[in-house]
N, C-alpha and C. Protein backbone atom coordinates (compact mmCIF):
# COMPACT_ATOMS: atom_id res chain seq x y z
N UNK A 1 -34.22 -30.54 38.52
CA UNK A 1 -33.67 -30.82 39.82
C UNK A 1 -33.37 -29.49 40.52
N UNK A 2 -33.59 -29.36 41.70
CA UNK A 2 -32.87 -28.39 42.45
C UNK A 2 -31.98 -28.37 42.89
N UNK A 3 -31.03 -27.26 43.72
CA UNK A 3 -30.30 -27.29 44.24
C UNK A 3 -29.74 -28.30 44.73
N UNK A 4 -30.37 -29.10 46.18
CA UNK A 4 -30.21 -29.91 47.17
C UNK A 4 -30.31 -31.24 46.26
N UNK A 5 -31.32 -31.51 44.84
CA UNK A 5 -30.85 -32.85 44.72
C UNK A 5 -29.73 -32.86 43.58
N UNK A 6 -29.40 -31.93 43.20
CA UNK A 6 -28.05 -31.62 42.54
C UNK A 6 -26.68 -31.76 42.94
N UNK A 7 -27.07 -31.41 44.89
CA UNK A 7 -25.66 -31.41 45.76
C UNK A 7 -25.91 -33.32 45.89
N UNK A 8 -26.98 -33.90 46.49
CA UNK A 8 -27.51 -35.45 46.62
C UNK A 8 -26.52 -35.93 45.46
N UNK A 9 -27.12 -35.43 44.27
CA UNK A 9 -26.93 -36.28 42.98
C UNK A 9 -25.29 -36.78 43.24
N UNK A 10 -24.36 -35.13 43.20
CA UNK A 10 -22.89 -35.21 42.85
C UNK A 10 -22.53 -36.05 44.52
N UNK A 11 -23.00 -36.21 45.24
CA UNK A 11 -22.42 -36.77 46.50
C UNK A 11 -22.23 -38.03 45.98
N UNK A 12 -23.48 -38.31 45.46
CA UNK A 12 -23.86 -40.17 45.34
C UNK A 12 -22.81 -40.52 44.60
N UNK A 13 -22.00 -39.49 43.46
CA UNK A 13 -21.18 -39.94 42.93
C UNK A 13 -19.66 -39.54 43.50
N UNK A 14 -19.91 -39.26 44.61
CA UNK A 14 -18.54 -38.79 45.12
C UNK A 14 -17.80 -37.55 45.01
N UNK A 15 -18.18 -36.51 44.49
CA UNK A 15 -18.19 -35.07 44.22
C UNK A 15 -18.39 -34.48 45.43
N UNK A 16 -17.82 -34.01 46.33
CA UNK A 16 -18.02 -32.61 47.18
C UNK A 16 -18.31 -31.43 46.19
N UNK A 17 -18.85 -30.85 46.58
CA UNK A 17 -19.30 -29.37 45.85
C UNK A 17 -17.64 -28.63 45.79
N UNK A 18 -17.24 -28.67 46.46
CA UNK A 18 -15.87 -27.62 46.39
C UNK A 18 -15.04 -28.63 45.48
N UNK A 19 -15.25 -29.96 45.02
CA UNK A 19 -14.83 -30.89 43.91
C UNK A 19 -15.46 -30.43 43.05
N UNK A 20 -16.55 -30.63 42.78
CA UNK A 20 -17.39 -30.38 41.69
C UNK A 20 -16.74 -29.13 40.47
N UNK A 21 -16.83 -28.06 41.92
CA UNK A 21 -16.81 -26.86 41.26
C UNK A 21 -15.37 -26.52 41.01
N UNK A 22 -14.34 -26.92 41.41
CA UNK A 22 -12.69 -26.84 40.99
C UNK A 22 -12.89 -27.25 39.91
N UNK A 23 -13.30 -28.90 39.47
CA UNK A 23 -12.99 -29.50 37.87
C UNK A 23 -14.13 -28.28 37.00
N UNK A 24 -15.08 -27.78 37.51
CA UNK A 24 -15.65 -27.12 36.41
C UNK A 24 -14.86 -25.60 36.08
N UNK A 25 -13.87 -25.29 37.21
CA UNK A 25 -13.53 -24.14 37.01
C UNK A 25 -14.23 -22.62 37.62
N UNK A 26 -15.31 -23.02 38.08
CA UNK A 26 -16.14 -22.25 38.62
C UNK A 26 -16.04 -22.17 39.99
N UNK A 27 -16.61 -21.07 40.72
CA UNK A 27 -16.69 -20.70 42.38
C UNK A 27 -18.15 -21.37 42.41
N UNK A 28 -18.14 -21.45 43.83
CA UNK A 28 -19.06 -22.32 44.46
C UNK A 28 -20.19 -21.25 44.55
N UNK A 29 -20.18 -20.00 44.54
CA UNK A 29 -21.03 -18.92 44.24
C UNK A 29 -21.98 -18.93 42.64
N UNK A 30 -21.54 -19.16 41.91
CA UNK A 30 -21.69 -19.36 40.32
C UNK A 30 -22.29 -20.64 40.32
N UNK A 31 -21.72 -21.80 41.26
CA UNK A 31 -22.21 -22.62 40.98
C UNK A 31 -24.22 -22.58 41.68
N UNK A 32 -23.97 -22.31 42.85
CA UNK A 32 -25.44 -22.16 43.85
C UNK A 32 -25.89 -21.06 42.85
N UNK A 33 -25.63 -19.92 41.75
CA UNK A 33 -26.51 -19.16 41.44
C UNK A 33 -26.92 -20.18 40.30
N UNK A 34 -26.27 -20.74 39.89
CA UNK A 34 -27.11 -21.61 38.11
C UNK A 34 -28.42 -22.43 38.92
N UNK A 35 -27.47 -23.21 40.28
CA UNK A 35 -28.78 -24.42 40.73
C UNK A 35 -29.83 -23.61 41.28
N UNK A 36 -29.58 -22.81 41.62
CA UNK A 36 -31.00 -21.60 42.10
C UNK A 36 -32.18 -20.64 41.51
N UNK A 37 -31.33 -20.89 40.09
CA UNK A 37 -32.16 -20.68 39.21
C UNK A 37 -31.98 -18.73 38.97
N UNK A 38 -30.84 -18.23 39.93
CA UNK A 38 -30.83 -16.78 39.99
C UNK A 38 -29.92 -16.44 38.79
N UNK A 39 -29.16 -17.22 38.16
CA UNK A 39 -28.27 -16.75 36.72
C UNK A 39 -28.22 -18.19 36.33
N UNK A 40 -27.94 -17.49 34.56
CA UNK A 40 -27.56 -18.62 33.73
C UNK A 40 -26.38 -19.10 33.50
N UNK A 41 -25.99 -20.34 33.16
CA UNK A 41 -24.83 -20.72 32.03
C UNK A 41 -24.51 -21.58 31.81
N UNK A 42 -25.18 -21.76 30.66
CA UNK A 42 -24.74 -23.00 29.90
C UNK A 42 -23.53 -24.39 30.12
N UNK A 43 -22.34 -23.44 30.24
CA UNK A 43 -21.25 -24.51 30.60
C UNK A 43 -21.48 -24.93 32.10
N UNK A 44 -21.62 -24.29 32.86
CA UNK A 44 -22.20 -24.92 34.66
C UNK A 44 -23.13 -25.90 34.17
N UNK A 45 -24.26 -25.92 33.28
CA UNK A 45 -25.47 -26.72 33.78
C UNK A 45 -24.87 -27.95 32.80
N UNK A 46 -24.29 -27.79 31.98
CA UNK A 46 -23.94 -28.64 31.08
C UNK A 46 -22.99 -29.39 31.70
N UNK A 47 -22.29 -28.92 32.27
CA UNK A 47 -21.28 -29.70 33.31
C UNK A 47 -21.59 -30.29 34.08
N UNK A 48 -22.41 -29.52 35.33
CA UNK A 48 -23.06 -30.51 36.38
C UNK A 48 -23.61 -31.24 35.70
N UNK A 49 -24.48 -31.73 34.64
CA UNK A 49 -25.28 -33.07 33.72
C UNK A 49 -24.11 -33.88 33.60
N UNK A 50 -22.84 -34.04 33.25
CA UNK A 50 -21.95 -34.50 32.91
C UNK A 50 -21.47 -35.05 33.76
N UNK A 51 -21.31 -33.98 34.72
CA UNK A 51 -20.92 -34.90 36.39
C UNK A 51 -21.81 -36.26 37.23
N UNK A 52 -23.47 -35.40 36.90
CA UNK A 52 -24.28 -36.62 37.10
C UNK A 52 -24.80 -37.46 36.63
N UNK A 53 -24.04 -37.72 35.34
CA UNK A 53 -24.58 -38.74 34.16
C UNK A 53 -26.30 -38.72 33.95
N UNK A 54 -26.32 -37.21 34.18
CA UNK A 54 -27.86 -37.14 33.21
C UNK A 54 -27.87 -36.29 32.81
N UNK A 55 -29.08 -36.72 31.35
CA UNK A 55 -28.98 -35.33 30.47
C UNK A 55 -29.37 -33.94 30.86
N UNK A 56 -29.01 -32.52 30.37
CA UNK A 56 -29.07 -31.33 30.77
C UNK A 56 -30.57 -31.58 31.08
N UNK A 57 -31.35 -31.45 30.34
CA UNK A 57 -32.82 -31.59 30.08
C UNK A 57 -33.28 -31.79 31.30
N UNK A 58 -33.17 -32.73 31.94
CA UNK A 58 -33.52 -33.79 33.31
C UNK A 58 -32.64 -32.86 34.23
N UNK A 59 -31.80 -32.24 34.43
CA UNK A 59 -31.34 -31.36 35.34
C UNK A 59 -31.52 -30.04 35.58
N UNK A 60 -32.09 -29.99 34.27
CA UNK A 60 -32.74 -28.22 34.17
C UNK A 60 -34.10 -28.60 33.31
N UNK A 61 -35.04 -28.98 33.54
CA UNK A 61 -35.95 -28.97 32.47
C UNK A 61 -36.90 -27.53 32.36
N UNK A 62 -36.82 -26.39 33.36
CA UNK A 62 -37.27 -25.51 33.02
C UNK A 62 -36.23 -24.53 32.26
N UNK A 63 -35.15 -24.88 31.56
CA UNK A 63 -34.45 -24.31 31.18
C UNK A 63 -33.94 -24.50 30.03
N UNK A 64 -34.83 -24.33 28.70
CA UNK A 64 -35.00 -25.24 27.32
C UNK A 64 -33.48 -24.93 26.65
N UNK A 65 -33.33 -23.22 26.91
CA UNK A 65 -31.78 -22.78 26.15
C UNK A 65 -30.54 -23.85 26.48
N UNK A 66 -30.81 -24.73 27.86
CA UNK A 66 -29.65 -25.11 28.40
C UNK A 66 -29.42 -26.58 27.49
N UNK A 67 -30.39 -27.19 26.62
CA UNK A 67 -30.30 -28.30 25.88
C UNK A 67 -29.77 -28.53 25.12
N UNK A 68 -28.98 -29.30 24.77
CA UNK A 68 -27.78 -29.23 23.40
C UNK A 68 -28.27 -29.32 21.90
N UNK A 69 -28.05 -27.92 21.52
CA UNK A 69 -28.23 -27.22 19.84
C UNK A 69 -29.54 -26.24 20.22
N UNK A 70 -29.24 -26.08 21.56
CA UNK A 70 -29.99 -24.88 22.01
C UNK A 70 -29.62 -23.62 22.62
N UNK A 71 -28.40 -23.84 22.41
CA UNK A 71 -27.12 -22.65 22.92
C UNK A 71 -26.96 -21.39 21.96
N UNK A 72 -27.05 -20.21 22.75
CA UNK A 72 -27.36 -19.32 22.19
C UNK A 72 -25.53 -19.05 21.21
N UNK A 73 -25.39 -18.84 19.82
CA UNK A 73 -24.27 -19.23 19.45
C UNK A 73 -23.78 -17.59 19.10
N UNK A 74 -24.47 -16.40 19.13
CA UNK A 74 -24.36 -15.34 18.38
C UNK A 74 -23.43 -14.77 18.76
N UNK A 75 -23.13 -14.87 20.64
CA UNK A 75 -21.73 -14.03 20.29
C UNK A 75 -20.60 -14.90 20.51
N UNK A 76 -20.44 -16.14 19.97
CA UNK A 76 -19.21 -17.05 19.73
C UNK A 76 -18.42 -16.21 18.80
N UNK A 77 -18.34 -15.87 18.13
CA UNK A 77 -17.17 -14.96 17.12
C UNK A 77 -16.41 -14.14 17.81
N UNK A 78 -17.53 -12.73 18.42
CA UNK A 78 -16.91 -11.75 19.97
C UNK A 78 -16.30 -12.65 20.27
N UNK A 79 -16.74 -13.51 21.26
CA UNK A 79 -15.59 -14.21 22.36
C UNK A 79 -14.35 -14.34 21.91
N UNK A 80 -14.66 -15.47 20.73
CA UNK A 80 -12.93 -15.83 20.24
C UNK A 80 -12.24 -14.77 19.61
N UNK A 81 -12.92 -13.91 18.91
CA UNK A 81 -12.18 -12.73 18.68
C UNK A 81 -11.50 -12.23 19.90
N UNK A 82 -12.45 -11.82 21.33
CA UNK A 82 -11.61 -11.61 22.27
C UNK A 82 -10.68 -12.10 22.83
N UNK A 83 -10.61 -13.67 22.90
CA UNK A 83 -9.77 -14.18 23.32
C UNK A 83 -8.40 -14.15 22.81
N UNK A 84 -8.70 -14.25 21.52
CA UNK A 84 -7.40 -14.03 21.16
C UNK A 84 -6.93 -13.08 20.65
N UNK A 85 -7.08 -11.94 21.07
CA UNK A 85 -6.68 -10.41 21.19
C UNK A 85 -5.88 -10.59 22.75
N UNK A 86 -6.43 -11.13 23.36
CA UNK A 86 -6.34 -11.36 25.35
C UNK A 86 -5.10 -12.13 25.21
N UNK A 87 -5.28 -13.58 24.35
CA UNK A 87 -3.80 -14.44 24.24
C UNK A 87 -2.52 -13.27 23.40
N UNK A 88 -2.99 -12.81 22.30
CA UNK A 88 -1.76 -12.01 21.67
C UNK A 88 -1.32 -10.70 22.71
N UNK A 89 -1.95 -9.98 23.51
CA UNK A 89 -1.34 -9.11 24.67
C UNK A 89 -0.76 -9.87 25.37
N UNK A 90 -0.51 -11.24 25.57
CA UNK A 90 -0.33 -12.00 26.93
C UNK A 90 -0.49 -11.91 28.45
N UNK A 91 -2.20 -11.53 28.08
CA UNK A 91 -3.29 -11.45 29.18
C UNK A 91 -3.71 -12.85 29.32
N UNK A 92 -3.97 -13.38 28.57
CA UNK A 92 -5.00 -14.78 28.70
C UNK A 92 -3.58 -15.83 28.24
N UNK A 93 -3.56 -17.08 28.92
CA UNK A 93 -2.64 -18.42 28.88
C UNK A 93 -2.90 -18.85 27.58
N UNK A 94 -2.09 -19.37 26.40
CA UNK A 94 -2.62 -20.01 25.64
C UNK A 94 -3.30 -21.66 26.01
């Protein structure tokens, strides 16, 4: 899907884009770069699928990494290591 039937899709279900993108946590910038195909990420595309009750696959099908048990997992350790270095400074909210 592109962009425009991505914005279609979340309308049909009642989603404004500036809805959409609050519950995902994301700027509306982040969001137009995933549907544009100009950056990746996983949790955006996985989300918008979620929002439009279809699978990632069908919303990104040129985008095989974005399919579930296709997520790149290597630097999951970094992260949470960072994070919670970020929570124990009381930088990051628990």
């Amino acid at each position: 899907m592109n962009h425009e039937e991505i914005k279609s899709a979340l309308a049909e279900r009642g989603y404004t884009l500036s809805a959409a993108c609050e519950a995902m946590g994301r700027s509306y910038v982040q969001f137009y770069n995933v549907t544009n195909r100009s950056s990746k990420s996983f949790y955006i595309a996985n989300s918008i699928a979620v929002l439009i009750d279809k699978p990632v696959e069908e919303v990104f099908p040129d985008i095989p990494q974005y399919a579930d048990g296709n997520r790149p997992n290597k630097n999951q350790n970094m992260i949470d290591a960072g994070k919670a270095k970020l929570k124990e400074a009381g930088l990051l909210s628990a």
